[in-house]
PDB file of N, CA and C in Angstrom:
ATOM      1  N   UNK A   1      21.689 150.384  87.242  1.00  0.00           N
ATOM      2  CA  UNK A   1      20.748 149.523  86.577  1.00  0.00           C
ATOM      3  C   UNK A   1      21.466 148.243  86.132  1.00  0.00           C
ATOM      4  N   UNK A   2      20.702 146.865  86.648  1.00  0.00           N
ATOM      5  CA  UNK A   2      21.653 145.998  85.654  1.00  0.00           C
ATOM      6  C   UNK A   2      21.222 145.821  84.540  1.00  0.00           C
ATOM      7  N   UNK A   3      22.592 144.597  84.158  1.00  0.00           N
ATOM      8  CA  UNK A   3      22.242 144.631  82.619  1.00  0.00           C
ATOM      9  C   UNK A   3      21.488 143.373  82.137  1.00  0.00           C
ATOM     10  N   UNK A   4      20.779 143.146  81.339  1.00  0.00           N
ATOM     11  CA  UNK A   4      19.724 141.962  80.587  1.00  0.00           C
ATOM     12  C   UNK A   4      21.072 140.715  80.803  1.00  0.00           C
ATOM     13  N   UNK A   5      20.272 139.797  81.310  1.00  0.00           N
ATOM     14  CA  UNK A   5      21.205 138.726  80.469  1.00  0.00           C
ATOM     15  C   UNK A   5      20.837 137.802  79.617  1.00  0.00           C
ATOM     16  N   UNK A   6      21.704 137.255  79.142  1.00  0.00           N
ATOM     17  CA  UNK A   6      22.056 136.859  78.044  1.00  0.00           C
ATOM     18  C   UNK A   6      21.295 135.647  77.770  1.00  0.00           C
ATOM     19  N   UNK A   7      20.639 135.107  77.006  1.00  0.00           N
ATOM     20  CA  UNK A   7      19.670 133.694  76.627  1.00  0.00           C
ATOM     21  C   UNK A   7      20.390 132.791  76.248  1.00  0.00           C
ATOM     22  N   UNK A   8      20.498 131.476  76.573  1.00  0.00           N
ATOM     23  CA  UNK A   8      20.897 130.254  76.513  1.00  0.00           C
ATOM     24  C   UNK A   8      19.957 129.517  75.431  1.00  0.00           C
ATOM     25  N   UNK A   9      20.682 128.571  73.801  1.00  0.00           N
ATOM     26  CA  UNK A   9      19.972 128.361  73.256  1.00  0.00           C
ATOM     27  C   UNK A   9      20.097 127.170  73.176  1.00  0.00           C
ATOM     28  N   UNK A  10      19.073 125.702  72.965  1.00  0.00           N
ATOM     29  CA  UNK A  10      19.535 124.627  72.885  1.00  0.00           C
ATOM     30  C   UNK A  10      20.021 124.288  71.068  1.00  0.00           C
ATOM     31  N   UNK A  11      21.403 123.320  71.270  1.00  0.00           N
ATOM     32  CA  UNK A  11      22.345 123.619  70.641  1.00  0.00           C
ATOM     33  C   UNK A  11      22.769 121.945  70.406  1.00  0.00           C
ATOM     34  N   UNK A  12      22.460 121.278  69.020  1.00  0.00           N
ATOM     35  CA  UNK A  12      22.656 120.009  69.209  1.00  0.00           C
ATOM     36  C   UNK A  12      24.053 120.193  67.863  1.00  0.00           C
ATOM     37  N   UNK A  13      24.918 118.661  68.504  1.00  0.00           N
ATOM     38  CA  UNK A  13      26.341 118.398  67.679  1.00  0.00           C
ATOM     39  C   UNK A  13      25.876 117.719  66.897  1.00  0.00           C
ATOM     40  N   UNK A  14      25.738 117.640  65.324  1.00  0.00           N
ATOM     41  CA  UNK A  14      25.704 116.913  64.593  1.00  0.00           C
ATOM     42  C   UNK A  14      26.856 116.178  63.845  1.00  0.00           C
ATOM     43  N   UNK A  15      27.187 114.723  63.717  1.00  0.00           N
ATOM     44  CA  UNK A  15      28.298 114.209  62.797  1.00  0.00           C
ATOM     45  C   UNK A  15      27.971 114.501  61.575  1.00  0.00           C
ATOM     46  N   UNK A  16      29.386 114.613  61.250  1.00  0.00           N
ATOM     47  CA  UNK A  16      29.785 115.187  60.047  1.00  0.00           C
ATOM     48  C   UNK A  16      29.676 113.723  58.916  1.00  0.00           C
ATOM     49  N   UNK A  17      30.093 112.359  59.575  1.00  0.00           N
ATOM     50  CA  UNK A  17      29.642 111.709  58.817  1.00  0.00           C
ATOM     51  C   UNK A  17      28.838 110.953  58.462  1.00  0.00           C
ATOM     52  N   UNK A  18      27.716 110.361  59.323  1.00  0.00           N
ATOM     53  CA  UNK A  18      26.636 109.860  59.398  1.00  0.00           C
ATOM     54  C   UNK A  18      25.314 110.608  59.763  1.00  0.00           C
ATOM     55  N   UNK A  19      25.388 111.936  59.802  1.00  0.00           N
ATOM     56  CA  UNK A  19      24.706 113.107  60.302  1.00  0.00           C
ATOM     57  C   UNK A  19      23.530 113.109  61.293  1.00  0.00           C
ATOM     58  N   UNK A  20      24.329 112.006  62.410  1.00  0.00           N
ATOM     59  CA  UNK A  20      23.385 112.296  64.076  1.00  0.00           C
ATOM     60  C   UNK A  20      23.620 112.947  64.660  1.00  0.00           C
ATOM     61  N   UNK A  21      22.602 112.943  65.535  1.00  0.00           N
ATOM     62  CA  UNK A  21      21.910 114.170  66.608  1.00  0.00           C
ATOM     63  C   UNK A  21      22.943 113.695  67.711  1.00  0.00           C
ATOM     64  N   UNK A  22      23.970 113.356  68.069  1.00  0.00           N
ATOM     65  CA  UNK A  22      25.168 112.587  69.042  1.00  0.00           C
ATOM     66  C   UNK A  22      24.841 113.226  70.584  1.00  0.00           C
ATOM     67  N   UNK A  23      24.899 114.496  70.156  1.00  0.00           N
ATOM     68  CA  UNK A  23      24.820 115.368  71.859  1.00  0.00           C
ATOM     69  C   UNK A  23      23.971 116.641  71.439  1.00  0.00           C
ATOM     70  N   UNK A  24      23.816 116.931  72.716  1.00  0.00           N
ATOM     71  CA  UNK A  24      22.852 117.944  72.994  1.00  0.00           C
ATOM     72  C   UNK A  24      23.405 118.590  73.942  1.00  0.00           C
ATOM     73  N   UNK A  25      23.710 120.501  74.242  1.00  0.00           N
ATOM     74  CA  UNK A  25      23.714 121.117  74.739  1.00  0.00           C
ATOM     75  C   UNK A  25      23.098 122.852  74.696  1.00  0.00           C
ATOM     76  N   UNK A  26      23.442 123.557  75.874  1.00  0.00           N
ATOM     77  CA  UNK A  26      23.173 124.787  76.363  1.00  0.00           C
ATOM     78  C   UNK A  26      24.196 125.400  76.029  1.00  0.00           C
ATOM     79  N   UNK A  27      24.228 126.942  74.939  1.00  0.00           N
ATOM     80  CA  UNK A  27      25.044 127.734  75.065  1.00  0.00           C
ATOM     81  C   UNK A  27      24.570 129.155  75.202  1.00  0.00           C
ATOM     82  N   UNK A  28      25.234 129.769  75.175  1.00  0.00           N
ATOM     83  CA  UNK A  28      25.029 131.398  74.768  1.00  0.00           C
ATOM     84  C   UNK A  28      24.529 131.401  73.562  1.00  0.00           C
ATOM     85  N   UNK A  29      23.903 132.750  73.306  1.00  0.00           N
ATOM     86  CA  UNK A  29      23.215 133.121  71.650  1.00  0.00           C
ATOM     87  C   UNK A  29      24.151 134.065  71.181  1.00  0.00           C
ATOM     88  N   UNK A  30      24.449 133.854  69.580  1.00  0.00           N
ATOM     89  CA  UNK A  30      25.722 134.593  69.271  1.00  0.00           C
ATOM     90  C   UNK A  30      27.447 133.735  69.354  1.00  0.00           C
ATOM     91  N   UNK A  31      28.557 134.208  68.247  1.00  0.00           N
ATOM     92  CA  UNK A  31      29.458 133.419  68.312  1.00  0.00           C
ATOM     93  C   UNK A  31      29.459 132.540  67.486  1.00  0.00           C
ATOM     94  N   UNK A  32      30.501 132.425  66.913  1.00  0.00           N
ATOM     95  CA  UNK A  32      30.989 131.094  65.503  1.00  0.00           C
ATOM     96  C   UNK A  32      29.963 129.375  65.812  1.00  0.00           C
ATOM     97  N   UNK A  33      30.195 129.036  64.721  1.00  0.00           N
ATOM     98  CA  UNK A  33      29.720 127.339  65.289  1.00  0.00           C
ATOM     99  C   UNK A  33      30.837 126.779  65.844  1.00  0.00           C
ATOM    100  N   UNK A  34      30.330 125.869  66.747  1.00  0.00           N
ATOM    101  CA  UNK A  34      31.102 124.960  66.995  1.00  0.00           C
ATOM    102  C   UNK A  34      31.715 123.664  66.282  1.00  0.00           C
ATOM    103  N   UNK A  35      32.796 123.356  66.240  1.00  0.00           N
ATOM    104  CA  UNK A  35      33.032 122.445  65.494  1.00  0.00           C
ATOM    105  C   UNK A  35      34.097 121.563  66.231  1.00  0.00           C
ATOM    106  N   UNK A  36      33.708 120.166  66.719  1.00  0.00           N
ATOM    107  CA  UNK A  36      34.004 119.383  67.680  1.00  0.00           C
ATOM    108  C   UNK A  36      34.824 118.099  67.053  1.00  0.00           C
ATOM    109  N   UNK A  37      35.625 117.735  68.016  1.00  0.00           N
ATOM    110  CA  UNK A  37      35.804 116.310  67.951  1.00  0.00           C
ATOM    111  C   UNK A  37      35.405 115.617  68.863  1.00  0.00           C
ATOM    112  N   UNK A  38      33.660 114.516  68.462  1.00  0.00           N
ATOM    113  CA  UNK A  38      33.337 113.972  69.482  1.00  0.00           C
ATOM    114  C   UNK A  38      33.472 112.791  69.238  1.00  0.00           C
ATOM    115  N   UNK A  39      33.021 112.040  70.134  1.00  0.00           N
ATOM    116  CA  UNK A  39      32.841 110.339  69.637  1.00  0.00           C
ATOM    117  C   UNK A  39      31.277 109.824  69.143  1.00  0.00           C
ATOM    118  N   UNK A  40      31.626 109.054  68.305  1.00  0.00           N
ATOM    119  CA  UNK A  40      30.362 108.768  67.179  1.00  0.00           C
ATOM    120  C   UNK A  40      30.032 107.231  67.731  1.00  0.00           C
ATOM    121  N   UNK A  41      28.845 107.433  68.423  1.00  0.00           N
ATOM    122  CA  UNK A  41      28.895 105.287  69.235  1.00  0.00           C
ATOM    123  C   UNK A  41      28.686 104.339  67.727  1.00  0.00           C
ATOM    124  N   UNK A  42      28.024 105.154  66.557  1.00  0.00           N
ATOM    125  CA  UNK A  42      27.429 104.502  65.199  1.00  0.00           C
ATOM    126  C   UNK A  42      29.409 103.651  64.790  1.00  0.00           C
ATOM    127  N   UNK A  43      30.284 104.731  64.754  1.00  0.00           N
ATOM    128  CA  UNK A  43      31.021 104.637  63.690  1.00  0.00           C
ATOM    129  C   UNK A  43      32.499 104.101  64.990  1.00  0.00           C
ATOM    130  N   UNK A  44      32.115 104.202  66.580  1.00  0.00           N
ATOM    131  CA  UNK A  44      32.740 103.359  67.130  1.00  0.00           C
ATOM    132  C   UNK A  44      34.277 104.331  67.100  1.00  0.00           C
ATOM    133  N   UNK A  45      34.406 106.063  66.817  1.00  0.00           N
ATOM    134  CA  UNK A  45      35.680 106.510  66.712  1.00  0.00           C
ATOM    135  C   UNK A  45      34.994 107.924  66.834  1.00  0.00           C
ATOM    136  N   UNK A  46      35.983 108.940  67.311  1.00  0.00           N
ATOM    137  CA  UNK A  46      36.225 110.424  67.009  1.00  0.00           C
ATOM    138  C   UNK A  46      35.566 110.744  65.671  1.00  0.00           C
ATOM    139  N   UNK A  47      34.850 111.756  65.477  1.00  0.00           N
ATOM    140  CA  UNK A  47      34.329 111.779  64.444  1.00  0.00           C
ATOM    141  C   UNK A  47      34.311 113.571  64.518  1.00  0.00           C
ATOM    142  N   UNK A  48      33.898 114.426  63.617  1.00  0.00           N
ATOM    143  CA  UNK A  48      34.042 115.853  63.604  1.00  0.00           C
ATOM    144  C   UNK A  48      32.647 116.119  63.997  1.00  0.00           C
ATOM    145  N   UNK A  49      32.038 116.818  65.047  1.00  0.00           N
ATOM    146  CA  UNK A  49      30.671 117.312  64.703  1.00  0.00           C
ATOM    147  C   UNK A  49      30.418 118.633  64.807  1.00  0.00           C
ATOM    148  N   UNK A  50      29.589 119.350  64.034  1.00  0.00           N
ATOM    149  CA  UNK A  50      29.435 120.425  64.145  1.00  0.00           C
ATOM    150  C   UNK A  50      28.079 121.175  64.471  1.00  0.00           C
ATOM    151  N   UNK A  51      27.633 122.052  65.005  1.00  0.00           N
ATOM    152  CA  UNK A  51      26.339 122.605  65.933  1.00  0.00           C
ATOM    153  C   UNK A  51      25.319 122.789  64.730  1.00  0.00           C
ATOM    154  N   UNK A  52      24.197 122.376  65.192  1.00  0.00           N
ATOM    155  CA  UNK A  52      23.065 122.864  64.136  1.00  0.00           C
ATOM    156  C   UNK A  52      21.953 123.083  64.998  1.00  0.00           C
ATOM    157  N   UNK A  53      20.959 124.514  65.062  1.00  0.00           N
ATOM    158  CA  UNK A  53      20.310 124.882  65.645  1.00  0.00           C
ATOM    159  C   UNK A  53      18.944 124.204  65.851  1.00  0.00           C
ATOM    160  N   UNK A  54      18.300 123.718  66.525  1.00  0.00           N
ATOM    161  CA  UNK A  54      16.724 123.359  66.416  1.00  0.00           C
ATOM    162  C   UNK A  54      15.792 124.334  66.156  1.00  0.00           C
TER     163      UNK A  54
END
């Protein structure tokens, strides 16, 4: 028998310091947040963002 798989949830990066919606992705359900160093186009540098669910 196989097994169920697994649901993909949409999964947006929010900055940590101006608190935008920067990127948007697909992950697995389940598992720590993510917590990124992306680039912020507002603040023009690397900025920390971290996942917040829709």
């Amino acid at each position: 028998m196989a097994k169920g798989k697994r649901k993909l949830e949409v999964v947006h990066l929010v900055c940590q310091e101006t608190g935008d919606q920067n990127y948007t992705l697909r992950r697995k359900t389940g598992g720590e947040k993510l917590k990124v160093n992306k680039y912020s186009p507002r603040l023009r540098k690397h900025t920390l963002h971290v996942e917040k669910k829709k």
